[in-house]
N, C-alpha and C. Protein backbone atom coordinates (compact mmCIF):
# COMPACT_ATOMS: atom_id res chain seq x y z
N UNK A 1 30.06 86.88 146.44
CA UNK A 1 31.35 87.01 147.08
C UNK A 1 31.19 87.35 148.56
N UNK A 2 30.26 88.73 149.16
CA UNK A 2 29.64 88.66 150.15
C UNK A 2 29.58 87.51 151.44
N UNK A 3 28.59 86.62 150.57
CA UNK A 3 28.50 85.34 151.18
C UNK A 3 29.57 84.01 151.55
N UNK A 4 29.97 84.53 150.72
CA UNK A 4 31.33 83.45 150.95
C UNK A 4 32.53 83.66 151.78
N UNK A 5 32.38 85.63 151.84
CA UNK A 5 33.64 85.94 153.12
C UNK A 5 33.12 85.53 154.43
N UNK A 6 31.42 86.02 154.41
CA UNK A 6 30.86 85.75 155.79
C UNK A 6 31.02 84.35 156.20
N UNK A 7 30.76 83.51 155.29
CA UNK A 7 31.33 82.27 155.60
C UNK A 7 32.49 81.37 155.81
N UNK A 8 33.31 82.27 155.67
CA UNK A 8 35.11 81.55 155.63
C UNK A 8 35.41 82.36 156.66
N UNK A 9 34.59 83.47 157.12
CA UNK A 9 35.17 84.27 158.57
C UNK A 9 34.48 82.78 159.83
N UNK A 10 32.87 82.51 159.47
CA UNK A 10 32.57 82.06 160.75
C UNK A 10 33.16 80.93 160.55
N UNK A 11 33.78 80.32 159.59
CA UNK A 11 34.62 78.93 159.68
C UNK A 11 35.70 78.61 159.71
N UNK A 12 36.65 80.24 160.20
CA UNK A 12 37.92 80.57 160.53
C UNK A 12 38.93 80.27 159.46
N UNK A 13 38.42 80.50 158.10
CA UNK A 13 39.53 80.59 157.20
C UNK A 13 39.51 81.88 157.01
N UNK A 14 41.03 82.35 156.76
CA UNK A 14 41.90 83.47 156.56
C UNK A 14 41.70 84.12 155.10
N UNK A 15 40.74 85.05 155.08
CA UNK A 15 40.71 85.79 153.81
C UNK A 15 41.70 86.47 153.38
N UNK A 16 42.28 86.40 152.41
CA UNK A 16 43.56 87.04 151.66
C UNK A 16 42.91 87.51 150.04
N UNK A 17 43.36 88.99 149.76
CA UNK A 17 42.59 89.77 148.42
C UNK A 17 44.57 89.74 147.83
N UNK A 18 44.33 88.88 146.38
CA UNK A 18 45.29 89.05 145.89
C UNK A 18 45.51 89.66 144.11
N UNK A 19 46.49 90.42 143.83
CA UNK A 19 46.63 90.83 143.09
C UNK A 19 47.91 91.25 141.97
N UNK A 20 47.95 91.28 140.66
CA UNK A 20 49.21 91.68 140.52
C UNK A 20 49.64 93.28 140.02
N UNK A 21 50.49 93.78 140.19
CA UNK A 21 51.35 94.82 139.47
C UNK A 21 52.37 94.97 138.78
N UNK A 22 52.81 95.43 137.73
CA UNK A 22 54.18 95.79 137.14
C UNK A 22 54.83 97.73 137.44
N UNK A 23 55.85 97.45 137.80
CA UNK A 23 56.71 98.84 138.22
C UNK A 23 57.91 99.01 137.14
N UNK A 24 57.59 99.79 136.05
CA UNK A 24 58.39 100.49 135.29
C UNK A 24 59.77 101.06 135.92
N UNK A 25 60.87 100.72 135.27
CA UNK A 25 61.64 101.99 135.62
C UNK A 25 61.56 103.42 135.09
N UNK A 26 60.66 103.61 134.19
CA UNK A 26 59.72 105.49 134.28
C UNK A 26 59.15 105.71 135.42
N UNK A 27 59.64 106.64 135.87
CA UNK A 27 59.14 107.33 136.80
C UNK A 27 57.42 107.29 136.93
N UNK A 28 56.31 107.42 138.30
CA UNK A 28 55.38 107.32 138.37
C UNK A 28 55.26 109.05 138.85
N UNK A 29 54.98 110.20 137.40
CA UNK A 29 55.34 111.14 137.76
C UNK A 29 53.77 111.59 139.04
N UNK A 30 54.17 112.25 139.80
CA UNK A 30 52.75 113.08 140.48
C UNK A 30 53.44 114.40 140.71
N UNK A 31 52.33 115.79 141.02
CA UNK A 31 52.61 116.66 141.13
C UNK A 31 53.57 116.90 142.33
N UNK A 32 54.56 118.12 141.94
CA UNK A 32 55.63 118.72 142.52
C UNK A 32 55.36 120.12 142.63
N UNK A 33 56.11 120.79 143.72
CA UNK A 33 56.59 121.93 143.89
C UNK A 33 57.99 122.71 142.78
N UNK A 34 57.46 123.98 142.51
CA UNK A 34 59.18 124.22 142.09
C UNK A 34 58.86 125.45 141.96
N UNK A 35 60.34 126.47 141.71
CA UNK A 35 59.87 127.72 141.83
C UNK A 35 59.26 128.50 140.45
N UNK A 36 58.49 129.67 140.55
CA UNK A 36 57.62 129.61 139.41
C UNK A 36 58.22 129.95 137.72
N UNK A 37 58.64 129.29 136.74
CA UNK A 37 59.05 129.57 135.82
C UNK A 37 59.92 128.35 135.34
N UNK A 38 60.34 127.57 136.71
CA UNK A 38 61.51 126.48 136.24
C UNK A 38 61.04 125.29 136.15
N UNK A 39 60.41 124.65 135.31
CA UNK A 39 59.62 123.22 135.20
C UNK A 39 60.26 122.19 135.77
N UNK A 40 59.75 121.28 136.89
CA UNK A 40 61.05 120.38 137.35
C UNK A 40 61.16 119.30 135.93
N UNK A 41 62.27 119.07 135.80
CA UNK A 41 62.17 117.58 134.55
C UNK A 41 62.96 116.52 135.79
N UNK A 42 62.46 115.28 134.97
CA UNK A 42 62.71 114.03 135.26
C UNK A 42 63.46 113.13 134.00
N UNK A 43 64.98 113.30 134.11
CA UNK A 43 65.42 112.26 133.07
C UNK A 43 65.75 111.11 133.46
N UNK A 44 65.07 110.49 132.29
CA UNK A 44 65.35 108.76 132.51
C UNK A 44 65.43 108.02 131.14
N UNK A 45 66.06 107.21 130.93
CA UNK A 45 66.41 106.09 129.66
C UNK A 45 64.48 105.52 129.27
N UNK A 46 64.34 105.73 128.06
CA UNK A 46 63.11 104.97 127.71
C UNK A 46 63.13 103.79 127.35
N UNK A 47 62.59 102.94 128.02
CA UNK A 47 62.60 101.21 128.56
C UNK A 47 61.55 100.74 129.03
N UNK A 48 60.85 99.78 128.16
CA UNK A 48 59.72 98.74 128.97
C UNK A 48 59.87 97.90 129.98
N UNK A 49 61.30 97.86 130.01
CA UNK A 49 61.86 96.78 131.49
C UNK A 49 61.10 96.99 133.04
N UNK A 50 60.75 95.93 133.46
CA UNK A 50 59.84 96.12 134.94
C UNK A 50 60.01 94.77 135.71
N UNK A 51 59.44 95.12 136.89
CA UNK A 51 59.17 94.21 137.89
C UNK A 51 58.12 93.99 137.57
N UNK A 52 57.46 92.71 137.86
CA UNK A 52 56.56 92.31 138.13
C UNK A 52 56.23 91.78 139.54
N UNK A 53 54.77 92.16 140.30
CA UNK A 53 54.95 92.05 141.79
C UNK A 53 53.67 91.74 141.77
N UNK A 54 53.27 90.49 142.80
CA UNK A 54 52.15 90.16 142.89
C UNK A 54 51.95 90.09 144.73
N UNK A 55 50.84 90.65 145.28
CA UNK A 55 50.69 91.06 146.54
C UNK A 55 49.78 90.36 146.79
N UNK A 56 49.82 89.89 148.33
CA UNK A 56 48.19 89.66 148.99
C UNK A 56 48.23 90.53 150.47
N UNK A 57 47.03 91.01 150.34
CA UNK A 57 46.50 91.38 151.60
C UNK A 57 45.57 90.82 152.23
N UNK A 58 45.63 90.51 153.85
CA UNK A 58 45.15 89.64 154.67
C UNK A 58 43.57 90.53 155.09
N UNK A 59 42.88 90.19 155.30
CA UNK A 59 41.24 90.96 156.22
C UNK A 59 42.39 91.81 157.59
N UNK A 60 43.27 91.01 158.14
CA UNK A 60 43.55 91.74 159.41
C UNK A 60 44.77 92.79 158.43
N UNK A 61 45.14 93.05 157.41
CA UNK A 61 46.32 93.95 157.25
C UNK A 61 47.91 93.58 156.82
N UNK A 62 47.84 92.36 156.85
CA UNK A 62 49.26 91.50 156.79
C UNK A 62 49.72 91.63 155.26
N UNK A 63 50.33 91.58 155.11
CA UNK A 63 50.92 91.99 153.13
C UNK A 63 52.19 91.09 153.03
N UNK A 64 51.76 90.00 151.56
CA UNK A 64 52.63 89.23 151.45
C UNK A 64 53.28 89.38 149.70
N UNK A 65 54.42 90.43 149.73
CA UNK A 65 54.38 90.60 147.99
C UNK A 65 55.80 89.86 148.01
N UNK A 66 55.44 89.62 146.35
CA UNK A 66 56.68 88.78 145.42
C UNK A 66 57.20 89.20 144.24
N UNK A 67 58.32 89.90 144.16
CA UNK A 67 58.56 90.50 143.08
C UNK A 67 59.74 89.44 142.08
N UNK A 68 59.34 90.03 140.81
CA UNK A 68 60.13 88.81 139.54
C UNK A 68 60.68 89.66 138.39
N UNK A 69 61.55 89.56 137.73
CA UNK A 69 61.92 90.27 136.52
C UNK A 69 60.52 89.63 135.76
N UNK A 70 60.31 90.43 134.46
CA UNK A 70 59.04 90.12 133.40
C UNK A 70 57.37 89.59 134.06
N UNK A 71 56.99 88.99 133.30
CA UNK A 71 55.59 88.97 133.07
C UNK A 71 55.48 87.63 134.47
N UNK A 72 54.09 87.00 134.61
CA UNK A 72 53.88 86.50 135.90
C UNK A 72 52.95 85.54 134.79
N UNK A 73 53.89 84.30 135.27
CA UNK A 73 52.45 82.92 134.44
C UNK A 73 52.24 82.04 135.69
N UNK A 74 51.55 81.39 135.12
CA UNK A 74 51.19 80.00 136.33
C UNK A 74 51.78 79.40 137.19
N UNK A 75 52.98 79.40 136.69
CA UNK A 75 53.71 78.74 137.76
C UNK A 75 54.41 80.14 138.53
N UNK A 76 55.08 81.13 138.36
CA UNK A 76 54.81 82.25 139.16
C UNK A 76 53.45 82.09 140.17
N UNK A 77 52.79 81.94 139.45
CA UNK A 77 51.14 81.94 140.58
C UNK A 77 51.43 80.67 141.51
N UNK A 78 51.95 79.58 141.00
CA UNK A 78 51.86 78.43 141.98
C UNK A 78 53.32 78.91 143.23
N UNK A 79 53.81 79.34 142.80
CA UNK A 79 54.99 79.95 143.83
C UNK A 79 54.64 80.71 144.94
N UNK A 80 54.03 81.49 144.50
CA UNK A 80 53.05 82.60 145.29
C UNK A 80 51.70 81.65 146.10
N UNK A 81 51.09 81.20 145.71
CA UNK A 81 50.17 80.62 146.27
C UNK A 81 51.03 79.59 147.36
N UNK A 82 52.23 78.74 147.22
CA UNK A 82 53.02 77.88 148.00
C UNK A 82 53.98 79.44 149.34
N UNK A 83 54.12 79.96 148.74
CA UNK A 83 54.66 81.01 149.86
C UNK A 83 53.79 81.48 150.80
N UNK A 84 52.37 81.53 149.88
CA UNK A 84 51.18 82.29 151.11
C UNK A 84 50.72 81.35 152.01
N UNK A 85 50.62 79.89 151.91
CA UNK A 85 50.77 78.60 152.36
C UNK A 85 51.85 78.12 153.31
N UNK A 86 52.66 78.91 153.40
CA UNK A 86 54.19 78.70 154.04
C UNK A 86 53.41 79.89 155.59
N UNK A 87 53.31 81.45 155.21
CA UNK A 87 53.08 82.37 155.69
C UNK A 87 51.76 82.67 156.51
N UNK A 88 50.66 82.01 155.93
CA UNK A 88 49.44 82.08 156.80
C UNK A 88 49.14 80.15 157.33
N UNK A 89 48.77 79.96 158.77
CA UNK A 89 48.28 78.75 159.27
C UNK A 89 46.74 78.91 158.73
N UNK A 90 46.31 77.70 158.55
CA UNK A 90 44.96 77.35 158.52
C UNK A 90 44.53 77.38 157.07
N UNK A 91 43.35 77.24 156.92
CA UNK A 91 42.80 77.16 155.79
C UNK A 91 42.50 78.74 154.96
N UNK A 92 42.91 79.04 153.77
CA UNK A 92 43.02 80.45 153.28
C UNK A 92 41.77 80.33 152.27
N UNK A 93 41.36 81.75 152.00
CA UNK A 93 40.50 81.84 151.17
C UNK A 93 40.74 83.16 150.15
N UNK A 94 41.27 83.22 149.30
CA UNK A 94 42.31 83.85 148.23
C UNK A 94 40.83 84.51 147.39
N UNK A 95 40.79 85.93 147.21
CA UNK A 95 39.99 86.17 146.33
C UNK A 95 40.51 87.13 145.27
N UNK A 96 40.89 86.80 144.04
CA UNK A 96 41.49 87.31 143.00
C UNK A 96 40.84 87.71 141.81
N UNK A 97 41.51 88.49 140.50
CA UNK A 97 40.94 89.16 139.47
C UNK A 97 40.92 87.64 138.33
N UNK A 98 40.56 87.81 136.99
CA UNK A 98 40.44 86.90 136.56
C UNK A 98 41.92 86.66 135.41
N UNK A 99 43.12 86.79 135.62
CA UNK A 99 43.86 86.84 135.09
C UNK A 99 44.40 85.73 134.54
N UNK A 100 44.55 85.74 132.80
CA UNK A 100 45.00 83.82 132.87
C UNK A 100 45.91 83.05 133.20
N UNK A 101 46.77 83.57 134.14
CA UNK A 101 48.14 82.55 134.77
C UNK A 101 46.71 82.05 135.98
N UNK A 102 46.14 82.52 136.32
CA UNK A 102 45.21 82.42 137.62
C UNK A 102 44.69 80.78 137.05
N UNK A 103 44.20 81.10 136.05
CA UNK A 103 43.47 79.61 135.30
C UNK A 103 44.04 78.79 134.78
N UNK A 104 45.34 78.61 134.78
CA UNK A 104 45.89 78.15 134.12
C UNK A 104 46.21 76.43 134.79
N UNK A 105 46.75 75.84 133.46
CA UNK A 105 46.40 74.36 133.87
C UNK A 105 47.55 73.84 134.89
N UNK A 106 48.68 74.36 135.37
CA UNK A 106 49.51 74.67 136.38
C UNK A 106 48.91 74.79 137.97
N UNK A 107 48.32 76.02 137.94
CA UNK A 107 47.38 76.08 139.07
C UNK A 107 46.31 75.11 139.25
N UNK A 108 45.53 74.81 138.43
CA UNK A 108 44.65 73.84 138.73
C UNK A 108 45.62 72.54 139.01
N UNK A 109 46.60 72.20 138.77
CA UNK A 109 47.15 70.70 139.31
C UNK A 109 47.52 71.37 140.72
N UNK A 110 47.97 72.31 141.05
CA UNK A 110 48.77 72.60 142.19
C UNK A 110 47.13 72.16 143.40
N UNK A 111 46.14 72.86 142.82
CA UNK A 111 45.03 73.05 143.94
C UNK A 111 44.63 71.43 143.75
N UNK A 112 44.65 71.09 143.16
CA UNK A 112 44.44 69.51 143.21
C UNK A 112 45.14 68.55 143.70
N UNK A 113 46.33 68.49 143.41
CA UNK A 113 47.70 67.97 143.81
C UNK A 113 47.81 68.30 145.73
N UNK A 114 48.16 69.70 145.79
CA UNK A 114 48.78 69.96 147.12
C UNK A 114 48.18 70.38 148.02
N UNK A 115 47.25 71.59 147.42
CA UNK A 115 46.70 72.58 148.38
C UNK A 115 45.08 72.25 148.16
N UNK A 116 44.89 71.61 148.11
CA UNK A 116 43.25 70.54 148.04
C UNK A 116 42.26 71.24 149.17
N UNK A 117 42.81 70.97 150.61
CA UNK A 117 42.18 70.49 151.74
C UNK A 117 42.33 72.22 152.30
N UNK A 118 43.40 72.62 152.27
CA UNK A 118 44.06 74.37 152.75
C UNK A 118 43.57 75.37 151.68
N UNK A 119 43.19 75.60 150.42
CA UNK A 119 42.88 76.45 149.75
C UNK A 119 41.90 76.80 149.06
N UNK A 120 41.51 77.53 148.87
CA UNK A 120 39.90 77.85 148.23
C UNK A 120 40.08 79.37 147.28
N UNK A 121 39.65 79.55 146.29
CA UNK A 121 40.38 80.56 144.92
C UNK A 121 38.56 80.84 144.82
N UNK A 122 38.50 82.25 144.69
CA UNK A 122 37.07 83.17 144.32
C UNK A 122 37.80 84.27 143.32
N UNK A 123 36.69 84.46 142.55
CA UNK A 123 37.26 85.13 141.64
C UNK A 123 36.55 86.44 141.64
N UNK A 124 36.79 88.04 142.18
CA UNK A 124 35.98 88.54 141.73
C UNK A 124 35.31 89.45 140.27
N UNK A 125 34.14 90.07 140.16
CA UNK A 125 33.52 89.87 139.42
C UNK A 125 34.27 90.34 138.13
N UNK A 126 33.89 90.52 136.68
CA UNK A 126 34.72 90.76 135.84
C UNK A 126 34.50 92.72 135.47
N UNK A 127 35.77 93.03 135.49
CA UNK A 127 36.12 94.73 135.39
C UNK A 127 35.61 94.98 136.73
N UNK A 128 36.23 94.97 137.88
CA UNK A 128 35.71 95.44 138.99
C UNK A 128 37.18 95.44 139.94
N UNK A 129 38.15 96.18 139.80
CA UNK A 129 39.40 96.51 139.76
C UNK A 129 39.09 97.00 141.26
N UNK A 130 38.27 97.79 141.76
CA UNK A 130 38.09 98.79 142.88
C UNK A 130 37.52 98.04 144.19
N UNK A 131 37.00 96.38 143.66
CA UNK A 131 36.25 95.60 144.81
C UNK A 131 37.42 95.13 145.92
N UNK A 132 39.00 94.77 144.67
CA UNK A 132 40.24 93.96 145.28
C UNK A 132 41.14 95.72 146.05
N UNK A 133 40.80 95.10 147.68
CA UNK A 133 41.77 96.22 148.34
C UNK A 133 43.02 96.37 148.12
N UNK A 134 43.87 95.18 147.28
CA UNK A 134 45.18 95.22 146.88
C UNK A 134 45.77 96.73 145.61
N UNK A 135 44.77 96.98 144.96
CA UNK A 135 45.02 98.02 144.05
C UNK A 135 45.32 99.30 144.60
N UNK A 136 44.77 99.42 146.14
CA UNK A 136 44.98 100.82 146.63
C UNK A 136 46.36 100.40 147.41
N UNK A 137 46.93 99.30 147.37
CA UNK A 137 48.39 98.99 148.19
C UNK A 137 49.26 99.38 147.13
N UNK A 138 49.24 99.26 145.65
CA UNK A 138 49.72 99.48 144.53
C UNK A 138 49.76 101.30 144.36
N UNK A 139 48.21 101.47 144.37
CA UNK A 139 48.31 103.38 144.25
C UNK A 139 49.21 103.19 145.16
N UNK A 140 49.22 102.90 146.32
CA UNK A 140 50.10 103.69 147.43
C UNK A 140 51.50 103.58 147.14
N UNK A 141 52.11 102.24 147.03
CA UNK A 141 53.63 102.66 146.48
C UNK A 141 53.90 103.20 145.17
N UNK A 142 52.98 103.17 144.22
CA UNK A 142 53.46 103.90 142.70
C UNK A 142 53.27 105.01 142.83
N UNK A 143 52.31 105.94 143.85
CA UNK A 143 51.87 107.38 144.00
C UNK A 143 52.54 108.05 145.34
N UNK A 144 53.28 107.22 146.33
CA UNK A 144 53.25 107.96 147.25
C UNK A 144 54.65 107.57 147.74
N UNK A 145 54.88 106.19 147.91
CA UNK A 145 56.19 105.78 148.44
C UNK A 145 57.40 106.11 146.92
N UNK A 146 56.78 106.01 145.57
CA UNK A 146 57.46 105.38 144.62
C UNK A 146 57.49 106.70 143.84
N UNK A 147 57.06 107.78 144.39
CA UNK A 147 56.13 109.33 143.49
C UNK A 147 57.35 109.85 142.87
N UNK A 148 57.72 110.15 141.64
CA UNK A 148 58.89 110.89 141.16
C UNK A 148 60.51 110.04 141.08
N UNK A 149 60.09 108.91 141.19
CA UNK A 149 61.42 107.98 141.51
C UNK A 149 61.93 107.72 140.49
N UNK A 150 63.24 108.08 140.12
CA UNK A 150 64.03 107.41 138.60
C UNK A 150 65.26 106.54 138.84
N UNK A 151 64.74 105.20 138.14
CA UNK A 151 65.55 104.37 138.10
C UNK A 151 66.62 104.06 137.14
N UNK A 152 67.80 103.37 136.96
CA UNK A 152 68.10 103.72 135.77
C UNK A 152 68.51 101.69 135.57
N UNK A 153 68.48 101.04 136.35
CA UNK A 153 68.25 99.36 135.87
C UNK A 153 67.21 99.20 137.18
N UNK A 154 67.50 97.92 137.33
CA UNK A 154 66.17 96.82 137.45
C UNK A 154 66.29 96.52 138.80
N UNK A 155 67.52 96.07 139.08
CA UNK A 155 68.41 95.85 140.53
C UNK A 155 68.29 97.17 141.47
N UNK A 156 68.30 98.78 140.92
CA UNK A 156 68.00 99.23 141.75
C UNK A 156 66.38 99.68 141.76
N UNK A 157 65.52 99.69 140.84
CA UNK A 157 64.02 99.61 141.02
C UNK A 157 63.75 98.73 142.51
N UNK A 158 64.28 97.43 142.13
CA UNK A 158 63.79 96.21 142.92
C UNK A 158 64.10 96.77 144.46
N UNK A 159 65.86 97.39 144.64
CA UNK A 159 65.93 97.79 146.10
C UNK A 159 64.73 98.85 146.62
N UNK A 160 64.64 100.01 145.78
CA UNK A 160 63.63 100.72 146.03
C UNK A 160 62.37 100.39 146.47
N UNK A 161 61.74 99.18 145.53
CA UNK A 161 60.60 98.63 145.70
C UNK A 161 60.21 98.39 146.99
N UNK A 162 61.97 97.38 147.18
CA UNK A 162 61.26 96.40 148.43
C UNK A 162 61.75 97.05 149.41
N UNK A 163 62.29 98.39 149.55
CA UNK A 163 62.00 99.23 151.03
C UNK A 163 60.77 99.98 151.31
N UNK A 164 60.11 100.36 150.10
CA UNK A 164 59.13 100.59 149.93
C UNK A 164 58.18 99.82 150.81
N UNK A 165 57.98 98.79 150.39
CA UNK A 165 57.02 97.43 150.69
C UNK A 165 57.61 97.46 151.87
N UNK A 166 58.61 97.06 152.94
CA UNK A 166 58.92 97.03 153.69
C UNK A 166 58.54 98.58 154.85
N UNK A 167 58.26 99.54 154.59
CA UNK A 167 57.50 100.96 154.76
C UNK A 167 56.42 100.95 155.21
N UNK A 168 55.80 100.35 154.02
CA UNK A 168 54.50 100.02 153.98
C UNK A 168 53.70 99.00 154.86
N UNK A 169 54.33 97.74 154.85
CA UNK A 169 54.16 96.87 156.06
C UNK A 169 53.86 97.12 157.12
N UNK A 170 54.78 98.77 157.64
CA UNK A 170 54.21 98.75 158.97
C UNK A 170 53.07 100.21 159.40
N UNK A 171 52.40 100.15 158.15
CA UNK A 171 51.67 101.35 157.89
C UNK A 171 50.63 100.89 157.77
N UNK A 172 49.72 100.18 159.31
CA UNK A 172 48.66 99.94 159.41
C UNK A 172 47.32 100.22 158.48
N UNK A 173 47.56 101.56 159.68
CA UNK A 173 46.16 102.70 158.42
C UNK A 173 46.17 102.46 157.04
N UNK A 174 47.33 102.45 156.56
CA UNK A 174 47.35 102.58 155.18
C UNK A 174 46.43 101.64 154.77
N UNK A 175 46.96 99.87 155.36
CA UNK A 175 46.73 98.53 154.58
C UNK A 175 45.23 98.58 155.10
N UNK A 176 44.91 98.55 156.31
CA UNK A 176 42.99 98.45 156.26
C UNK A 176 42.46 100.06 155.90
N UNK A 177 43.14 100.94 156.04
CA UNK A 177 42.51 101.66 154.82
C UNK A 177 42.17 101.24 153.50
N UNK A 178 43.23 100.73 152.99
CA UNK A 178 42.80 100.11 151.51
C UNK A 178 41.46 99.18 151.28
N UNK A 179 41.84 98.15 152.64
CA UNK A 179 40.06 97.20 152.50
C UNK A 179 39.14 98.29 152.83
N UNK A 180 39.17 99.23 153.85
CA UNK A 180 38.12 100.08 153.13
C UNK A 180 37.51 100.64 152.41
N UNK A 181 38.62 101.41 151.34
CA UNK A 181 38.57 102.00 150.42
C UNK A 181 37.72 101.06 149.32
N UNK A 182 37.44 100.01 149.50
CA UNK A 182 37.00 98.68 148.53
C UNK A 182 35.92 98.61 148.94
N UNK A 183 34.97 99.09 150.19
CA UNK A 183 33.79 98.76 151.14
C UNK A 183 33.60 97.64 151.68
N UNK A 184 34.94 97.40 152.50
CA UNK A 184 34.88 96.39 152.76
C UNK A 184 35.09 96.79 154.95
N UNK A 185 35.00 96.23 155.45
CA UNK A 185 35.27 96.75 157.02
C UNK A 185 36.26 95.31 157.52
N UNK A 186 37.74 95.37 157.89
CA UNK A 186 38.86 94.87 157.96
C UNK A 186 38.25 94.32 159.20
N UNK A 187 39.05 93.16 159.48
CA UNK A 187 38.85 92.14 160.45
C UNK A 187 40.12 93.13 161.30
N UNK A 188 39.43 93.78 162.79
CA UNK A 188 40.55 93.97 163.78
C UNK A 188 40.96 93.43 164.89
């Protein structure tokens, strides 16, 4: 994988680390303050209902997420891959987990079909969650932007989300912190 960023940097394609998440409307509890004896509680309706949000982050910091009611298949992926295509010029080089909408026979027509000549898909290695800098963009809104948040439908999760994400966007440090946090050193 190494070898292949060094090589899509000196041949000026645009490395992008992509990934997905789901955001519960349960709260993402983290520790609180309160005074000593009174436990804070958090009530909320018990519900599997979520967003599903799939992000990319650029080598320079750029963050391109897509959020959907339910689960994320192939053609979700071909949407996302046609938006990041819309959003970055030049030739991209997408390095993702091994998830099966990723493989799916959808995507393979799309990279064949459209994005042939502009796209290139690396997969990294298998159980290695901590290599893709996108997971620490995820800690960051489920732990920090998103910390203690109760939703009670879907419509307002989603507003939350995407001010969140919108927060976050312009929180430099944060986003090449994250490619660090991966050992990786961000294109500045």
């Amino acid at each position: 994988m190494a070898a292949a960023g060094k090589k899509a940097r000196q041949e000026g394609w645009t490395i992008i680390f992509v990934d997905e998440a789901g955001f519960y409307l349960l709260p993402g509890v983290v520790k609180t303050y309160a005074p000593r004896g009174q436990t804070p509680q958090l009530r909320v309706p018990l519900t599997r209902d979520h967003l599903s949000a799939i992000g990319a982050l650029s080598w320079t910091g750029e963050v391109v997420i897509r959020l959907q009611e339910g689960s994320v298949n192939g053609g979700d992926i071909v949407a996302f891959l046609r938006q990041l295509l819309h959003h970055f010029s030049g030739k991209l080089l997408v390095l993702w987990d091994g998830l099966p909408a990723h493989r799916s026979q959808t995507v393979k027509d799309f990279l064949r079909d459209e994005a042939a000549g502009r796209l290139h898909l690396e997969r990294f290695p298998v159980y290695a969650p901590d290599l893709n800098p996108v997971e620490g963009l995820w800690r960051h809104l489920k732990h920090v932007e998103l910390r203690n948040v109760c939703c009670l439908h879907l419509p307002h999760l989603r507003y939350l989300l995407s001010r969140a994400v919108r927060r976050l966007q312009l929180k430099t440090t944060v986003l090449l912190g994250c490619i660090r946090l991966a050992g990786l050193s961000p294109a500045l």
